[in-house]
Protein backbone atom coordinates (compact mmCIF):
# COMPACT_ATOMS: atom_id res chain seq x y z
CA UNK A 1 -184.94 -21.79 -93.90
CA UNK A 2 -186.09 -17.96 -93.45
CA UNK A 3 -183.28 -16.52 -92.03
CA UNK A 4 -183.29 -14.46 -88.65
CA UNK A 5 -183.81 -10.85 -88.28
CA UNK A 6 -182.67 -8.97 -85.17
CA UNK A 7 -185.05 -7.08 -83.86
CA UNK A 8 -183.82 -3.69 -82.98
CA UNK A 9 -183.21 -2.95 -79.23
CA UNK A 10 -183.79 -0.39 -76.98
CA UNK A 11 -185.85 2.94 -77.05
CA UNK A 12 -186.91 5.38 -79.41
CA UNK A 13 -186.29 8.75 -78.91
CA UNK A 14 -189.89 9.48 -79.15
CA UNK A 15 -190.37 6.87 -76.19
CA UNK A 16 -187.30 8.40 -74.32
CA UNK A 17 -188.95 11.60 -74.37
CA UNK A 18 -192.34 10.31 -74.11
CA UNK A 19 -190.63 8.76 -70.51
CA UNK A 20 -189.09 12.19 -69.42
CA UNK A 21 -192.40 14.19 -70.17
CA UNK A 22 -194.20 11.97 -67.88
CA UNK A 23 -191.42 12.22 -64.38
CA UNK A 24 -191.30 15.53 -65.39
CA UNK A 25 -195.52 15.46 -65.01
CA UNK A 26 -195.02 13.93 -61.80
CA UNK A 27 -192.17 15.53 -60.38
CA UNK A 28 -194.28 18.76 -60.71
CA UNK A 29 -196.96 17.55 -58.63
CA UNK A 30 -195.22 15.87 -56.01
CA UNK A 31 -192.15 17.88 -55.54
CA UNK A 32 -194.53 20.94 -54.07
CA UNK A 33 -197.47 17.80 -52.12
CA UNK A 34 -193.54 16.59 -50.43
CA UNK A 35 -192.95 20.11 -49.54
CA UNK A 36 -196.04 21.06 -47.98
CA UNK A 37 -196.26 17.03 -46.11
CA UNK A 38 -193.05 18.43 -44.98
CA UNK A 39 -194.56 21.89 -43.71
CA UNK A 40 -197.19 20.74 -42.24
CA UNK A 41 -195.04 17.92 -40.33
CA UNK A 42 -192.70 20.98 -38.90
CA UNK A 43 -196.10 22.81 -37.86
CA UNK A 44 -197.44 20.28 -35.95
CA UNK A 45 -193.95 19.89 -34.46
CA UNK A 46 -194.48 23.80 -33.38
CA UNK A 47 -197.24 23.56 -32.21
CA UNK A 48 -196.92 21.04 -29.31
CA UNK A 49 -193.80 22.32 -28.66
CA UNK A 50 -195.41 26.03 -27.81
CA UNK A 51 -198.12 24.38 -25.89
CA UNK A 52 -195.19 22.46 -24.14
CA UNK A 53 -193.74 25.97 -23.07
CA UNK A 54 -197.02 27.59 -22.41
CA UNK A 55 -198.39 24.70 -19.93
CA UNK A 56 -194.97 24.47 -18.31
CA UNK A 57 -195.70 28.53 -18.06
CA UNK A 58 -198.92 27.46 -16.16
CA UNK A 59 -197.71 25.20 -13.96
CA UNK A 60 -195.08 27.67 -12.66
CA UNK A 61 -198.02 30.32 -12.13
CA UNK A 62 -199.69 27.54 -10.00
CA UNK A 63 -196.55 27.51 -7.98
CA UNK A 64 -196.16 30.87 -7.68
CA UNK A 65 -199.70 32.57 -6.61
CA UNK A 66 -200.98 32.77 -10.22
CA UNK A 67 -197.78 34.51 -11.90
CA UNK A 68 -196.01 33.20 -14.16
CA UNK A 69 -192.31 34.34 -14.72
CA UNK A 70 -191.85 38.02 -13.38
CA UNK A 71 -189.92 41.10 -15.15
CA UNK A 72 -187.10 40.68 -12.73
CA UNK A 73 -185.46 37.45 -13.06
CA UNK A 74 -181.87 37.04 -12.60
CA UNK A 75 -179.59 36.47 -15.79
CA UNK A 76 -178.06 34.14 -13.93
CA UNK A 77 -178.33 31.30 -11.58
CA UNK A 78 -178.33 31.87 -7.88
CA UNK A 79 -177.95 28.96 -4.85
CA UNK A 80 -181.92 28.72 -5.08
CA UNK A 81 -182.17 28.99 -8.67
CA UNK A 82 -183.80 31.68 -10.97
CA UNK A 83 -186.06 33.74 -8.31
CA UNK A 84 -187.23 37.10 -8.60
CA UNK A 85 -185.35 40.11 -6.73
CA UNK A 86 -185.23 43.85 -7.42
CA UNK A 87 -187.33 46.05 -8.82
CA UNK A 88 -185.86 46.13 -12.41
CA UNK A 89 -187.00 44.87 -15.93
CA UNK A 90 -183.86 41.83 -16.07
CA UNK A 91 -185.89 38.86 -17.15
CA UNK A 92 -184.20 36.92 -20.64
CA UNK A 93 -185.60 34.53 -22.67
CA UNK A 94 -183.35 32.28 -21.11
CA UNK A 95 -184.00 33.17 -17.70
CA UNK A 96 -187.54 32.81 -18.52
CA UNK A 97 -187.30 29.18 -19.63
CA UNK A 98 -185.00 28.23 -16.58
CA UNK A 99 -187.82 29.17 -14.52
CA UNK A 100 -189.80 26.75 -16.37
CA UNK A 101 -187.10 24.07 -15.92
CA UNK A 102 -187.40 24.58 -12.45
CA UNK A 103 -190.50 25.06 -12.02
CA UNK A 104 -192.64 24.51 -14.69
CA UNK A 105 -190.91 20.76 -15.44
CA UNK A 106 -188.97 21.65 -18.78
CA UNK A 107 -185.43 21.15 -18.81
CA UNK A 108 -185.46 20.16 -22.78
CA UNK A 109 -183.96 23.04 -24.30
CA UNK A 110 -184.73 21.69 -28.10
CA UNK A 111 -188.47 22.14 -27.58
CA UNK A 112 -187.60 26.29 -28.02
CA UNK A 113 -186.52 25.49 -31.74
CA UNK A 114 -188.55 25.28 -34.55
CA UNK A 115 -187.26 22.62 -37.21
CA UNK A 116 -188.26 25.24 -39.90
CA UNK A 117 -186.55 27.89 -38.50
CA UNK A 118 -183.62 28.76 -40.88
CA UNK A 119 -181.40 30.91 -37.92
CA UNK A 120 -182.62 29.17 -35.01
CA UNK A 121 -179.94 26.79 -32.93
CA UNK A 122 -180.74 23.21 -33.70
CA UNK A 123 -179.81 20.03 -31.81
CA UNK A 124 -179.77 22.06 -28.15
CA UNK A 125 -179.65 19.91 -24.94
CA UNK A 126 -181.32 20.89 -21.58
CA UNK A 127 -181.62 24.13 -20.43
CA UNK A 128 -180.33 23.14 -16.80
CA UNK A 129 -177.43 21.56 -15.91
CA UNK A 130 -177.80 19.23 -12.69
CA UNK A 131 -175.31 20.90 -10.56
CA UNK A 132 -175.95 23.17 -7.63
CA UNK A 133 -176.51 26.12 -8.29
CA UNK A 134 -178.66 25.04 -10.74
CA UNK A 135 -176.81 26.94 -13.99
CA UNK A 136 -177.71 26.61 -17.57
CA UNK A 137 -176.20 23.28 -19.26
CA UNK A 138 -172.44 23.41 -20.64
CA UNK A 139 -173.50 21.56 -23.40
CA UNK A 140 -172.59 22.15 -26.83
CA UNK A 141 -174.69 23.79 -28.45
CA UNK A 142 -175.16 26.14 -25.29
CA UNK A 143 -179.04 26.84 -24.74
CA UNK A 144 -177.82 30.05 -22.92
CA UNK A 145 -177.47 32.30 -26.36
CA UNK A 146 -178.87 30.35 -28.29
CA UNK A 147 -181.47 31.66 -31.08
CA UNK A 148 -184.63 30.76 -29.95
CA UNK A 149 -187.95 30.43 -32.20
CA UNK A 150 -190.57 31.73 -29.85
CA UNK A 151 -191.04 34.54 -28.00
CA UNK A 152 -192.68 35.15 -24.64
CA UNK A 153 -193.71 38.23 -22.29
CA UNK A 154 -192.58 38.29 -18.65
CA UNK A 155 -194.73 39.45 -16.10
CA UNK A 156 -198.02 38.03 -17.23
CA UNK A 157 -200.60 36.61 -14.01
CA UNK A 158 -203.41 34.42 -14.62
CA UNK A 159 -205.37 36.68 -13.89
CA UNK A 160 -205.37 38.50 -16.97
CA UNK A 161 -207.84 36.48 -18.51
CA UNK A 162 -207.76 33.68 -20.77
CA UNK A 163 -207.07 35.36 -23.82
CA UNK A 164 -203.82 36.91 -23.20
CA UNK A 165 -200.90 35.47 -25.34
CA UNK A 166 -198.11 33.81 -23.61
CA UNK A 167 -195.92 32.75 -26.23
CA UNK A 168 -195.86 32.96 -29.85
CA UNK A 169 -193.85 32.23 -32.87
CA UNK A 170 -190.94 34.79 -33.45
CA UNK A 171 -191.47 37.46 -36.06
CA UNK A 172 -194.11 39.16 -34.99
CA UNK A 173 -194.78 43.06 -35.94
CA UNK A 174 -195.96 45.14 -33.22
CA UNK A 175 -198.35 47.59 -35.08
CA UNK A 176 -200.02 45.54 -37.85
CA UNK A 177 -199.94 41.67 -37.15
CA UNK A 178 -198.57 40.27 -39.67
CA UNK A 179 -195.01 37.79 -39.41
CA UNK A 180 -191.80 38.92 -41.14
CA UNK A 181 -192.01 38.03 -44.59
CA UNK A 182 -188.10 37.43 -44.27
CA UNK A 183 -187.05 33.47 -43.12
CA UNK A 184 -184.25 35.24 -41.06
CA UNK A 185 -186.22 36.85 -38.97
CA UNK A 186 -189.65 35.17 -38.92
CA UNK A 187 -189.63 31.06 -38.33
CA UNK A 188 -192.50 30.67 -41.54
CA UNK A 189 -192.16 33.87 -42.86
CA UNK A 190 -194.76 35.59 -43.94
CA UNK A 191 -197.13 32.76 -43.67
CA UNK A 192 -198.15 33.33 -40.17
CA UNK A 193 -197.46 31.58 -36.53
CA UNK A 194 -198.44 30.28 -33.45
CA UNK A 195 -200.21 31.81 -30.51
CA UNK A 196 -200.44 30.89 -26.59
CA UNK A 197 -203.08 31.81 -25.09
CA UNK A 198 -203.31 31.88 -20.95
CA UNK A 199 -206.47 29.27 -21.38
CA UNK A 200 -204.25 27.25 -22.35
CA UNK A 201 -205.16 26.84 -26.40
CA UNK A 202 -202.66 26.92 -29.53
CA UNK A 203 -203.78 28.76 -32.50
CA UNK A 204 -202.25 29.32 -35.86
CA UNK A 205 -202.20 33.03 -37.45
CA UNK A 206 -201.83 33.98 -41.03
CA UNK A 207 -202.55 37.32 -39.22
CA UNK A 208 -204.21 39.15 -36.82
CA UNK A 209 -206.39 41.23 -38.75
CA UNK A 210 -206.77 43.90 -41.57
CA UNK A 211 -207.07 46.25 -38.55
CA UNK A 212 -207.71 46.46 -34.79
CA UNK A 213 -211.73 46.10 -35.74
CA UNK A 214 -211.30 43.02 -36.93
CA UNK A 215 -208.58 41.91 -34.64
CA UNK A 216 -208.02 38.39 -34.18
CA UNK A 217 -207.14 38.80 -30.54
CA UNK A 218 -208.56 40.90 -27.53
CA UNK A 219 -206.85 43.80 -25.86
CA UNK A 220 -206.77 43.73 -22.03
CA UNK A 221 -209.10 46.54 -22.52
CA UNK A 222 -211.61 43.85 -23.67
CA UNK A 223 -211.88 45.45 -27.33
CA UNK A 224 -210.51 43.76 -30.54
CA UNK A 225 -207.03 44.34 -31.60
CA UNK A 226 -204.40 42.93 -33.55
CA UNK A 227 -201.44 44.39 -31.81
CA UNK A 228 -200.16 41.33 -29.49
CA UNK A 229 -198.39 44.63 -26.83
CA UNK A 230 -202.05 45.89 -26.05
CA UNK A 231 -202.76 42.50 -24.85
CA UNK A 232 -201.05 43.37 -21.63
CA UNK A 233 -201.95 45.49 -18.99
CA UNK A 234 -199.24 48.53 -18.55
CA UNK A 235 -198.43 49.34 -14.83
CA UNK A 236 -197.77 52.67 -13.47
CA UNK A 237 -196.11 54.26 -10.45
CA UNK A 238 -193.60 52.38 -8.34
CA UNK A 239 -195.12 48.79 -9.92
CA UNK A 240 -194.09 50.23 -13.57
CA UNK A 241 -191.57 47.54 -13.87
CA UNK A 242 -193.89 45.25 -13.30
CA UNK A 243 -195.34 45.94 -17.16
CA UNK A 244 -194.98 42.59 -19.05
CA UNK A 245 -192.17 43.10 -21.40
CA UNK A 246 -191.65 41.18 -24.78
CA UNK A 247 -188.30 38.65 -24.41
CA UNK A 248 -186.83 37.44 -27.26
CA UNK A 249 -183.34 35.55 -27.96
CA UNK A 250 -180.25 37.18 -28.15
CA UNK A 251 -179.39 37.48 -31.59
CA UNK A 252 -182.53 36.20 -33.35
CA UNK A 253 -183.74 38.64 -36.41
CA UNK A 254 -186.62 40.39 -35.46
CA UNK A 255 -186.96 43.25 -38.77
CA UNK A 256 -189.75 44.88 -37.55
CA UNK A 257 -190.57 42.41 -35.32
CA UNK A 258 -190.91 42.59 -30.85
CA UNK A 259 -187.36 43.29 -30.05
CA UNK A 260 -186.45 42.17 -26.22
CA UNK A 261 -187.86 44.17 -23.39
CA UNK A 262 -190.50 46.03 -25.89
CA UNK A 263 -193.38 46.57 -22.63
CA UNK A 264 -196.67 46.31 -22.84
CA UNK A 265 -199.18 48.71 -24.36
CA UNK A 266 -202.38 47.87 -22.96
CA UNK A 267 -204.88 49.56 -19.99
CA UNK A 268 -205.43 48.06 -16.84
């Protein structure tokens, strides 16, 4: 009787790394097709967020002769909620979005955070509490202060035309159009972000042009531009503080982006 032979077991070390080779093949392919699923899921979170915001925007203008939130909003809640008084340039961020709450139908504060944003204030509640006066939420996190991805200009009418932008990702340079390349400050860096336009459309930027001849959007002069501040009309005389002014969160990075109450540049 032959006797038996044990076969040996296991792997080689030539099929061991033959093995690793290969999920290291793989890894490198999908590791950077997860990342940009994941991107791209975050962007199209952004984006119907911002058109959340921006048709809330339009609704309040419907309410309120074709304006949508003024330059002179109070900081804080009054018996009749957030309604214009003074003749002074006070309009927040915040302010601005508990108008829409009240008006505009959007009382969820998370919709103002980006899921990419790396500084922004995740997991916020509503902007509103339900008490009267209507004041912001005591929830915690606190949507009042809160770092906010998107920015907005106050004192914008309907009648501006369609191409104004309402609200846009935060990071924006004033001059040249292009998004902080830093993740503190700008919500995708340097790859861009998205616009609100008064006609109500979304659009994604990687910029907004090489230069204002080949601006991506249209100064309220009617020419090309790609500096968002001459997008807006500037007012002069005893209406000056009527200008649309930039708002951005307290506290969010802004490098060389629109800091808070940066007005309007454009011609009537």
């Amino acid at each position: 009787m032959r006797p038996r032979t044990n076969s040996p077991e296991g792997f080689t070390l030539v099929e061991l790394l033959t093995v690793i080779a290969i999920i290291g093949v793989l890894a490198a392919i999908l590791i950077p097709v997860v990342g940009k699923v994941r991107e791209n899921a975050q962007r199209a979170s952004d984006l119907a967020n911002i058109r959340s915001i921006g048709q809330a925007a339009l609704v309040y203008a419907q309410e309120h002769n074709g304006s949508l939130p003024a330059t002179n909003l109070p900081a804080a809640a009054g018996t009749t909620g957030f309604v214009p008084t003074g003749t002074a340039a006070t309009t927040t961020l915040y302010s601005y979005a508990a108008a829409l709450a009240l008006s505009g139908g959007l009382n969820n504060g998370a919709v103002w955070v980006s899921p990419a944003d790396l500084t922004g204030t995740q997991g916020l509640g509503n902007v509103l509490g339900n008490g009267q006066p209507r004041d912001f939420a005591a929830d915690t996190p606190a949507f009042n202060g809160a770092i906010l991805s998107f920015q907005a200009f106050s004192g914008l009418r309907t009648s501006m035309g369609a191409n104004t932008p309402v609200v846009w990702t935060r990071g924006l340079a004033a001059a040249t159009g292009v998004w902080d390349a830093n993740r503190q400050n700008s919500v995708y860096g340097a790859d861009g972000g998205h616009v609100f336009f008064m006609g109500g459309h979304v659009q994604f930027f990687d910029n907004l042009g090489a230069d204002d001849a080949n601006g991506r959007l249209i100064a309220s002069s009617g020419t090309r531009t790609r500096q968002l501040l001459t997008t807006a009309p500037v007012f002069t005389g005893p209406a000056a503080w009527q200008t649309p002014r930039v708002l951005s969160a307290t506290g969010a990075g802004t490098g060389p982006g629109l800091a808070h109450d940066t007005a309007a540049t454009g011609s009537l």
